[in-house]
PDB file of N, CA and C in Angstrom:
ATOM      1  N   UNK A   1      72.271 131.868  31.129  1.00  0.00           N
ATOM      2  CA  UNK A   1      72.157 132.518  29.841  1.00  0.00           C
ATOM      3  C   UNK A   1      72.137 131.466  28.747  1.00  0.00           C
ATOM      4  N   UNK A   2      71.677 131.362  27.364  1.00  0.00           N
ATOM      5  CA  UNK A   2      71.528 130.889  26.288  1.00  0.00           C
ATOM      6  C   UNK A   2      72.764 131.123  25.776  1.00  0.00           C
ATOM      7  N   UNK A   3      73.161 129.897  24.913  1.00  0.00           N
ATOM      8  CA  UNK A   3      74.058 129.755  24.232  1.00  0.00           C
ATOM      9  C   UNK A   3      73.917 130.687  22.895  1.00  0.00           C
ATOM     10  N   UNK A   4      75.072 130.942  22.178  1.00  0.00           N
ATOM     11  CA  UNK A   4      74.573 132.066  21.316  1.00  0.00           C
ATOM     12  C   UNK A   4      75.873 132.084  20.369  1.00  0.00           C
ATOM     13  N   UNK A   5      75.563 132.298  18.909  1.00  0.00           N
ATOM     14  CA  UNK A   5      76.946 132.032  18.025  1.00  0.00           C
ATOM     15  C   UNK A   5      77.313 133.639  17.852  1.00  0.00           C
ATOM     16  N   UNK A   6      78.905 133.315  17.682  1.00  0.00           N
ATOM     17  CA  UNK A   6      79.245 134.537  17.156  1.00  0.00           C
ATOM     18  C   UNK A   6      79.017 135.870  16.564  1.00  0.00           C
ATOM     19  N   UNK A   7      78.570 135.185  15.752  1.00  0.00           N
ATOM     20  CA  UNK A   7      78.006 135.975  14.965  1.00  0.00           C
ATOM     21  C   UNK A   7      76.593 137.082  15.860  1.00  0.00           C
ATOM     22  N   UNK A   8      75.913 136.223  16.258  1.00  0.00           N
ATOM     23  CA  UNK A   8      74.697 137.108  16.655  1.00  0.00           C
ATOM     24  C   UNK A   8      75.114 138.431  17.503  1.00  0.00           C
ATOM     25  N   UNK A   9      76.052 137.946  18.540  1.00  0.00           N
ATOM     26  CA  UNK A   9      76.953 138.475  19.401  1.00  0.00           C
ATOM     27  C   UNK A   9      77.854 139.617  19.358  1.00  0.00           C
ATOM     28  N   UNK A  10      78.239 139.462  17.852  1.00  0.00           N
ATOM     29  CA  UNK A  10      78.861 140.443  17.281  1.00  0.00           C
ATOM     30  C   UNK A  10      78.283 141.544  16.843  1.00  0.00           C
ATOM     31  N   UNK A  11      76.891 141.083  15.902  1.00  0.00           N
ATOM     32  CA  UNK A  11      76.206 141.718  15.776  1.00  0.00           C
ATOM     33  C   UNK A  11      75.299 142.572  17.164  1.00  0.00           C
ATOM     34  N   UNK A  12      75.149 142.262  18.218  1.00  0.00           N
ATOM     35  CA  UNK A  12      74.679 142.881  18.756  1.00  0.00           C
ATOM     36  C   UNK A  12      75.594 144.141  19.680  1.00  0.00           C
ATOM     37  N   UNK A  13      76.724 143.678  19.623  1.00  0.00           N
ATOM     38  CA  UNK A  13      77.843 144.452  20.262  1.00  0.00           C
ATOM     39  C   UNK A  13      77.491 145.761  19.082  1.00  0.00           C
ATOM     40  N   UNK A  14      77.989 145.519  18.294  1.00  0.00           N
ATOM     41  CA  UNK A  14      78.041 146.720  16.941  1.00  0.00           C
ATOM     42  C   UNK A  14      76.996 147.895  16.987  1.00  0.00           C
ATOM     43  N   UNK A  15      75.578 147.366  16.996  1.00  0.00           N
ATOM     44  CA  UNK A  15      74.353 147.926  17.487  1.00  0.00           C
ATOM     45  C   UNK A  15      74.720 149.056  18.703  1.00  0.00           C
ATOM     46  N   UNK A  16      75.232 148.533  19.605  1.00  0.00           N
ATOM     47  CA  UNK A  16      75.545 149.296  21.016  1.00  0.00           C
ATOM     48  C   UNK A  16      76.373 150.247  21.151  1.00  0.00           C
ATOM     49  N   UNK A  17      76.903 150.361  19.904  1.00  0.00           N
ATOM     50  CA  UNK A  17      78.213 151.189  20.042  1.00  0.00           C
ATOM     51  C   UNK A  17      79.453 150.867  20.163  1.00  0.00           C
ATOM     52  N   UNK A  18      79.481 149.531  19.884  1.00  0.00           N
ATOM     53  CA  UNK A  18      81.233 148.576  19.985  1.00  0.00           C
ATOM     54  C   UNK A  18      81.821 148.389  18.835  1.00  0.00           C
ATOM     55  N   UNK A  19      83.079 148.707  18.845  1.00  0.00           N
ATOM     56  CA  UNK A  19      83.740 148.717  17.521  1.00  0.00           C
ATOM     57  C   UNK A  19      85.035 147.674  17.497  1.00  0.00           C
ATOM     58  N   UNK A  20      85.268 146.892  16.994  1.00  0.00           N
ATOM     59  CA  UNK A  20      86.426 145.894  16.463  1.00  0.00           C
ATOM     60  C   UNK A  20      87.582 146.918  16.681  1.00  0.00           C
ATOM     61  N   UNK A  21      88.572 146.470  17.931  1.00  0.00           N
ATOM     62  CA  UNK A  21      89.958 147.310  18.018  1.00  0.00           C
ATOM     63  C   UNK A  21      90.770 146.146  16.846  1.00  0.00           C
ATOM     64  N   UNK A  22      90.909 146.548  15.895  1.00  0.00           N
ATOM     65  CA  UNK A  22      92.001 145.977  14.605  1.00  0.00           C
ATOM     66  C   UNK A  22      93.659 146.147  15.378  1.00  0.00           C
ATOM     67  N   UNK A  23      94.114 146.715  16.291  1.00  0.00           N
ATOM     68  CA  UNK A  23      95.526 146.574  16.734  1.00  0.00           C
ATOM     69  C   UNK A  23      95.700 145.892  17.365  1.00  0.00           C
ATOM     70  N   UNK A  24      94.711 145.081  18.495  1.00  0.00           N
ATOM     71  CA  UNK A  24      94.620 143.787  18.591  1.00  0.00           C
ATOM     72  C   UNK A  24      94.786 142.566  17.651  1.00  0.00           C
ATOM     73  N   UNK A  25      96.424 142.197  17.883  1.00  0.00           N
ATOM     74  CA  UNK A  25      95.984 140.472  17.374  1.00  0.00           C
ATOM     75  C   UNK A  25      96.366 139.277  18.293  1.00  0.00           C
ATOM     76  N   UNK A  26      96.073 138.492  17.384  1.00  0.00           N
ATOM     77  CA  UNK A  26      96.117 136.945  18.370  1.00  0.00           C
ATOM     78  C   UNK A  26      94.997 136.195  18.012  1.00  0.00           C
ATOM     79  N   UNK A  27      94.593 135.366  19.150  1.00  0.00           N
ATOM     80  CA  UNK A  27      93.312 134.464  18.730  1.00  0.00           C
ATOM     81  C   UNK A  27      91.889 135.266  19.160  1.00  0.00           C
ATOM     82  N   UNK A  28      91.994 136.234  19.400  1.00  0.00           N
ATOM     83  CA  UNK A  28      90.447 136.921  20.191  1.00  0.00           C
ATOM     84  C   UNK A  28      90.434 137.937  19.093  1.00  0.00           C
ATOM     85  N   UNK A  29      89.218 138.726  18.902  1.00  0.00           N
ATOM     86  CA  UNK A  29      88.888 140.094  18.205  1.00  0.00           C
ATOM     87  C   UNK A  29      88.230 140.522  19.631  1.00  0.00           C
ATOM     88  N   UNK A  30      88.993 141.836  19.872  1.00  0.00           N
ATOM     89  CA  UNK A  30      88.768 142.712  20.872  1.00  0.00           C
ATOM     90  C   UNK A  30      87.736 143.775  20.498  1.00  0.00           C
ATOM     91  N   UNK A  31      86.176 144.018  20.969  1.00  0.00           N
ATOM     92  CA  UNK A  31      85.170 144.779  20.835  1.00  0.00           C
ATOM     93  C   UNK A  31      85.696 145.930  22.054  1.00  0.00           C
ATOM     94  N   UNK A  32      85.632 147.404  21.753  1.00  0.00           N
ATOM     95  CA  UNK A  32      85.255 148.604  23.229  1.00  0.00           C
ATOM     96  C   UNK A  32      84.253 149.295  22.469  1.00  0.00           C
ATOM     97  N   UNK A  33      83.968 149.694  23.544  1.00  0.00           N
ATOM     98  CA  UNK A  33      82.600 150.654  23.513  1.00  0.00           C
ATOM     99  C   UNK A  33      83.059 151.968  22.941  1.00  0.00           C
ATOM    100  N   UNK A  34      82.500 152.180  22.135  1.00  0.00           N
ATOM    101  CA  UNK A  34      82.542 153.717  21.588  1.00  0.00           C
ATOM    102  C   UNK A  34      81.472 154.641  21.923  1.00  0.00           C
ATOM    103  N   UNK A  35      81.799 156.306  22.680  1.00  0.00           N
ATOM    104  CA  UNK A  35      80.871 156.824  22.650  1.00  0.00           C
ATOM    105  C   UNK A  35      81.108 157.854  22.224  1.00  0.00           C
ATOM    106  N   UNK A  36      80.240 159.061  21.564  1.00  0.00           N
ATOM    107  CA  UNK A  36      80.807 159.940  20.864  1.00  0.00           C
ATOM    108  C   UNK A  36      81.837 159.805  20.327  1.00  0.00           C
ATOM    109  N   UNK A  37      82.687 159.210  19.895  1.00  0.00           N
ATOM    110  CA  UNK A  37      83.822 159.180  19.293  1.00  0.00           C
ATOM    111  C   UNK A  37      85.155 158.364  20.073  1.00  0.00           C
ATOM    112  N   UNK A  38      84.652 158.166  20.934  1.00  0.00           N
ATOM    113  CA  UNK A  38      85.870 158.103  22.150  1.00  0.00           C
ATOM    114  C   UNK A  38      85.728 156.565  22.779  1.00  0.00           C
ATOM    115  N   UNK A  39      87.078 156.397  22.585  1.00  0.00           N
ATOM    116  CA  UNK A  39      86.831 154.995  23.005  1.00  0.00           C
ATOM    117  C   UNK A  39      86.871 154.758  24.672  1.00  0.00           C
ATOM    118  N   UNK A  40      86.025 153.732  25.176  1.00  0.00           N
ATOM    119  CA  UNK A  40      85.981 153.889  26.535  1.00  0.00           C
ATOM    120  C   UNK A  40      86.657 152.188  27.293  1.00  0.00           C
ATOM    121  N   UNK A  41      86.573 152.474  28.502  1.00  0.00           N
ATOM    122  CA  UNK A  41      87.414 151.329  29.053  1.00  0.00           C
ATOM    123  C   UNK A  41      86.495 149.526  28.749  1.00  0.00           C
ATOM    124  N   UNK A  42      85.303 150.152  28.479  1.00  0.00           N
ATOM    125  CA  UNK A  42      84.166 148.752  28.572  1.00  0.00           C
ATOM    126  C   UNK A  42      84.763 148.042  27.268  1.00  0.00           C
ATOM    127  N   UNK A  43      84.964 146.423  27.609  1.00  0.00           N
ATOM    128  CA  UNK A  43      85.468 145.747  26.180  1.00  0.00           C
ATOM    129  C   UNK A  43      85.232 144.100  26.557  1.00  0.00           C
ATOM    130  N   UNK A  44      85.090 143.416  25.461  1.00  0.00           N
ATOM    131  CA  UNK A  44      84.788 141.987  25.775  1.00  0.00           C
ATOM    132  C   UNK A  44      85.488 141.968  24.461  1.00  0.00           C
ATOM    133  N   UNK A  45      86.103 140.264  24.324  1.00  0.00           N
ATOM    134  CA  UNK A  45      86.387 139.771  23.133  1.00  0.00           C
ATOM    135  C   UNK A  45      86.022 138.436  22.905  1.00  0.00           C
ATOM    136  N   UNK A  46      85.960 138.187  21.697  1.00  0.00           N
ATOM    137  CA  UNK A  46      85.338 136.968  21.502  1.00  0.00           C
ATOM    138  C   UNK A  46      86.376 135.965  20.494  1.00  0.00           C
ATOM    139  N   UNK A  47      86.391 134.996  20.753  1.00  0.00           N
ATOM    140  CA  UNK A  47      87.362 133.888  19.916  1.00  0.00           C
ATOM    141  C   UNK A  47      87.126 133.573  18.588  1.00  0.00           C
ATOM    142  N   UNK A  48      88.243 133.667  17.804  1.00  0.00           N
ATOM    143  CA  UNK A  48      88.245 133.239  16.209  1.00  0.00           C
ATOM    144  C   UNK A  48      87.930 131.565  15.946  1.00  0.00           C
ATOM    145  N   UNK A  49      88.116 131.010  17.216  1.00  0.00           N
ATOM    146  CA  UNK A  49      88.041 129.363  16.948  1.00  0.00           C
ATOM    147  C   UNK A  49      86.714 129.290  17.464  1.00  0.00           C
ATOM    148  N   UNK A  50      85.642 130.083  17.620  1.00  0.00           N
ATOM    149  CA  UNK A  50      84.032 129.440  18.506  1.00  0.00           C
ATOM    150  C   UNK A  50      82.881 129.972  17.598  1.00  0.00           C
ATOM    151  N   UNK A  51      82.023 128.626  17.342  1.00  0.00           N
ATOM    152  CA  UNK A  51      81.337 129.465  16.401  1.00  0.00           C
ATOM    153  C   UNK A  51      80.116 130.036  17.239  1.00  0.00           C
ATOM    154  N   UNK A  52      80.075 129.076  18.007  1.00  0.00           N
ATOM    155  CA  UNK A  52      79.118 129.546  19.583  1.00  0.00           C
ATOM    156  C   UNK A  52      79.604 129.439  20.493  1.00  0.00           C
ATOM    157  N   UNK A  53      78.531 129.996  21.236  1.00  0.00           N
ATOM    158  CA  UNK A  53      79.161 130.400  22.779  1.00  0.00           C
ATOM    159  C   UNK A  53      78.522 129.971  23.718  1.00  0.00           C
ATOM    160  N   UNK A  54      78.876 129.268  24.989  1.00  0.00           N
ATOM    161  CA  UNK A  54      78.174 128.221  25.604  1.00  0.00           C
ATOM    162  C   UNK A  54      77.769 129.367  26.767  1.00  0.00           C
ATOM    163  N   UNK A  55      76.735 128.894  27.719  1.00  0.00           N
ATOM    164  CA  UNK A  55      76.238 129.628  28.999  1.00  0.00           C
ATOM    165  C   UNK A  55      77.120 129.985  29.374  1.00  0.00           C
ATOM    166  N   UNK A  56      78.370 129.139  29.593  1.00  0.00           N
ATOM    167  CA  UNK A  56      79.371 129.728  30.511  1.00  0.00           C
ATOM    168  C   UNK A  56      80.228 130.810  29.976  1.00  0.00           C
ATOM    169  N   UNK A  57      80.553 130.687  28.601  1.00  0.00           N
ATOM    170  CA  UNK A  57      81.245 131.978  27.720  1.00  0.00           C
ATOM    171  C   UNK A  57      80.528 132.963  27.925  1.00  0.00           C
ATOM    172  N   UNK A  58      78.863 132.691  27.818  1.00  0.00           N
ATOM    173  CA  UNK A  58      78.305 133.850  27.832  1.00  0.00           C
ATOM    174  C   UNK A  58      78.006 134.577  29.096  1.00  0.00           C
ATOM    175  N   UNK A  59      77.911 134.445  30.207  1.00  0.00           N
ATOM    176  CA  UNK A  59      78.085 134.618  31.404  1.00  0.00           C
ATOM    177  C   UNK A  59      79.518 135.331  31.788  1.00  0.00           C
ATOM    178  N   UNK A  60      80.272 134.607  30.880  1.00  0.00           N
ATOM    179  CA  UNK A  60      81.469 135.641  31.182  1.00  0.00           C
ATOM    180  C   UNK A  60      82.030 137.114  30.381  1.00  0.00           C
ATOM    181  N   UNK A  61      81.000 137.159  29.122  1.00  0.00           N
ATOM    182  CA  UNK A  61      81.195 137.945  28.254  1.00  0.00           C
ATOM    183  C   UNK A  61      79.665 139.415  28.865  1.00  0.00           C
ATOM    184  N   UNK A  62      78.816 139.021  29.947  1.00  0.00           N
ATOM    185  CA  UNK A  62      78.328 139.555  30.429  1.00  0.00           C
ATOM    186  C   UNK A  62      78.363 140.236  31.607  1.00  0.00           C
ATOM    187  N   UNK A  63      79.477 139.493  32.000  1.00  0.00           N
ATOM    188  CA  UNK A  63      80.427 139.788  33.528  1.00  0.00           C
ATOM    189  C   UNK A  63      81.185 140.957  32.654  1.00  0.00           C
ATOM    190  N   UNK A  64      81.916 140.989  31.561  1.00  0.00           N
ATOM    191  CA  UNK A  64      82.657 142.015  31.110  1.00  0.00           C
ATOM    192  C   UNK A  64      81.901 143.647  30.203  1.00  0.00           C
ATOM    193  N   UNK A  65      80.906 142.930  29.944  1.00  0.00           N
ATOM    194  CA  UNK A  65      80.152 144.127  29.636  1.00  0.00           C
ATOM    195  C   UNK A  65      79.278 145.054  30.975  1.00  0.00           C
ATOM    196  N   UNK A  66      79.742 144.644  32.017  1.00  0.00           N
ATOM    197  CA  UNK A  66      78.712 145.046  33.536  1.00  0.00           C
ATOM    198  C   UNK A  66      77.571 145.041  33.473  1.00  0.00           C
ATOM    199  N   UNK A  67      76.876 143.605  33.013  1.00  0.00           N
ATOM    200  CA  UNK A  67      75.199 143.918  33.691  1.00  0.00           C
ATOM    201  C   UNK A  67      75.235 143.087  34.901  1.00  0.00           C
ATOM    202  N   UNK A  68      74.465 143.820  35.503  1.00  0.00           N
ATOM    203  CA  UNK A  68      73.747 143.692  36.874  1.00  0.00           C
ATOM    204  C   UNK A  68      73.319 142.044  36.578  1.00  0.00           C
ATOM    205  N   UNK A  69      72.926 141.539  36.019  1.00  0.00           N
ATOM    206  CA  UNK A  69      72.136 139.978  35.654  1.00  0.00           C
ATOM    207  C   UNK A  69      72.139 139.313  34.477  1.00  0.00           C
ATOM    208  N   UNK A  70      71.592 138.522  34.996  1.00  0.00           N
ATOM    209  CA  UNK A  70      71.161 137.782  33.213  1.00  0.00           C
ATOM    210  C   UNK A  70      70.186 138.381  32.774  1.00  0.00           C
ATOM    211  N   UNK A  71      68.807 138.625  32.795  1.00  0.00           N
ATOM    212  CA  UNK A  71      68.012 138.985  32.614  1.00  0.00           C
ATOM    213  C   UNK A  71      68.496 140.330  31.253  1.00  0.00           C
ATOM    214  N   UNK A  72      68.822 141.267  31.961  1.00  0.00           N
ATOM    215  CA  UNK A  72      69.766 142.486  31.162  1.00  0.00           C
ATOM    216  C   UNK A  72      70.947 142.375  30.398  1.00  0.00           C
ATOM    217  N   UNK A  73      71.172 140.736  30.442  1.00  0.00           N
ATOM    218  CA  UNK A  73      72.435 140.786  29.526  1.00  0.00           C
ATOM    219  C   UNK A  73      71.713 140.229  27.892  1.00  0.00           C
ATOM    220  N   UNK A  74      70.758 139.133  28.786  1.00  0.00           N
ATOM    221  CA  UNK A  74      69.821 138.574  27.781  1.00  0.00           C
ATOM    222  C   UNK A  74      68.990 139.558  26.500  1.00  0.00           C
ATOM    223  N   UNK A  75      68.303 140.696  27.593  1.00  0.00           N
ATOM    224  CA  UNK A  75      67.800 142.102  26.588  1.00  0.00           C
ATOM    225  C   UNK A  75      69.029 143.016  25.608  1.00  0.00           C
ATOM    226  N   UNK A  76      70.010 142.771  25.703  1.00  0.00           N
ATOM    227  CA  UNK A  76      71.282 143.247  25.172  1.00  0.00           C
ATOM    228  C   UNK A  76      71.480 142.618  24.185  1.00  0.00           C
ATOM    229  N   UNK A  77      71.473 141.350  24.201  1.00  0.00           N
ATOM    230  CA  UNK A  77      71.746 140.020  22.922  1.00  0.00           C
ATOM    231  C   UNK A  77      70.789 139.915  22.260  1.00  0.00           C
ATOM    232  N   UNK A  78      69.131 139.977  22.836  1.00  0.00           N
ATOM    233  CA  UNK A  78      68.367 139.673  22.124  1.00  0.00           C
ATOM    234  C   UNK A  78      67.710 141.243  21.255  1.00  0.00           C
ATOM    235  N   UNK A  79      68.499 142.186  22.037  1.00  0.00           N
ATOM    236  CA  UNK A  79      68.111 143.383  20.949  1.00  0.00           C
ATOM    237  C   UNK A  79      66.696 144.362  21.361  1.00  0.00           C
ATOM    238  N   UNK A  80      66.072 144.142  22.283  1.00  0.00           N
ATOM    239  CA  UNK A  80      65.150 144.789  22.542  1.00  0.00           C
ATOM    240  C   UNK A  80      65.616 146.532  23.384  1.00  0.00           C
ATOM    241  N   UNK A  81      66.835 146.022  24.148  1.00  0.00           N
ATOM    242  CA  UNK A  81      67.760 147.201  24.960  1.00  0.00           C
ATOM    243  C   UNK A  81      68.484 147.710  24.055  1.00  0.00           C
ATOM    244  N   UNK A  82      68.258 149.483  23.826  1.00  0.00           N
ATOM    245  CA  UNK A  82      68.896 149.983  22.962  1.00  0.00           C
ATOM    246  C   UNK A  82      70.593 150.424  23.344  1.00  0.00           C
ATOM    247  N   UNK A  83      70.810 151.131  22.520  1.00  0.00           N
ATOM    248  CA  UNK A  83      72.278 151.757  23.018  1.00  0.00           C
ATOM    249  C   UNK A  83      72.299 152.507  24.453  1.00  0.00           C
ATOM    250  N   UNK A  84      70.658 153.243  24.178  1.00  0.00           N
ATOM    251  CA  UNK A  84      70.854 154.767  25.332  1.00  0.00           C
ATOM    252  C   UNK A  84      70.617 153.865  26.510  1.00  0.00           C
ATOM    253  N   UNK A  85      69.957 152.726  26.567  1.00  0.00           N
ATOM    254  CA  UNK A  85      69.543 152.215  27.168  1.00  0.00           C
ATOM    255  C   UNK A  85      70.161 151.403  28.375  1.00  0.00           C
ATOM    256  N   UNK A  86      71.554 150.799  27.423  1.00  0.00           N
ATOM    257  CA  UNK A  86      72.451 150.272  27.553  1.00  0.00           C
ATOM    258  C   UNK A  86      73.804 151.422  28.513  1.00  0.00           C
ATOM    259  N   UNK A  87      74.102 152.560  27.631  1.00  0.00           N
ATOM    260  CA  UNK A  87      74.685 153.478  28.796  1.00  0.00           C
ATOM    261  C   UNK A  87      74.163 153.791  30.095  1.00  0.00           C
ATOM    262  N   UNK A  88      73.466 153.941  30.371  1.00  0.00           N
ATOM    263  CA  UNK A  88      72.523 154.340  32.146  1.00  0.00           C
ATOM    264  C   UNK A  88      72.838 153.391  32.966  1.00  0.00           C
TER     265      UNK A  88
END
């Protein structure tokens, strides 16, 4: 996988239906998946000290969102895979 800053990352979580759990603190901001309203068990977090994220962060932040590959984690980040797209 491509290295990738925060920011983009964040932004693409948000898109999908992931919302910032704020009762989380510490050094991570904790993203879960929201659907209809309801928060669900799917969650990745990402570090306050990284402004990017190396193959290997990202590989592991794709291991926690469950895709099947890189390929599909890659369409997730880069935005072409929508939300509905993303639930199935």
């Amino acid at each position: 996988m491509k290295p990738r800053t925060t920011a983009e990352i964040t932004s693409a979580l948000k898109k999908k239906g992931f919302a910032r759990d704020n009762n989380k603190k510490g050094h991570h901001e904790f993203y879960y998946l929201f659907v209809e309203g309801k928060k669900h068990s799917v969650y990745t977090y990402i570090s306050h000290g990284s402004k990017e994220y190396s193959p290997h962060l990202m590989k592991q932040v794709s291991n926690q969102l469950h895709f099947p590959d890189n390929e599909s984690a890659e369409r997730f980040f880069d935005c072409p895979m929508t939300k509905e797209e993303y639930l199935k």
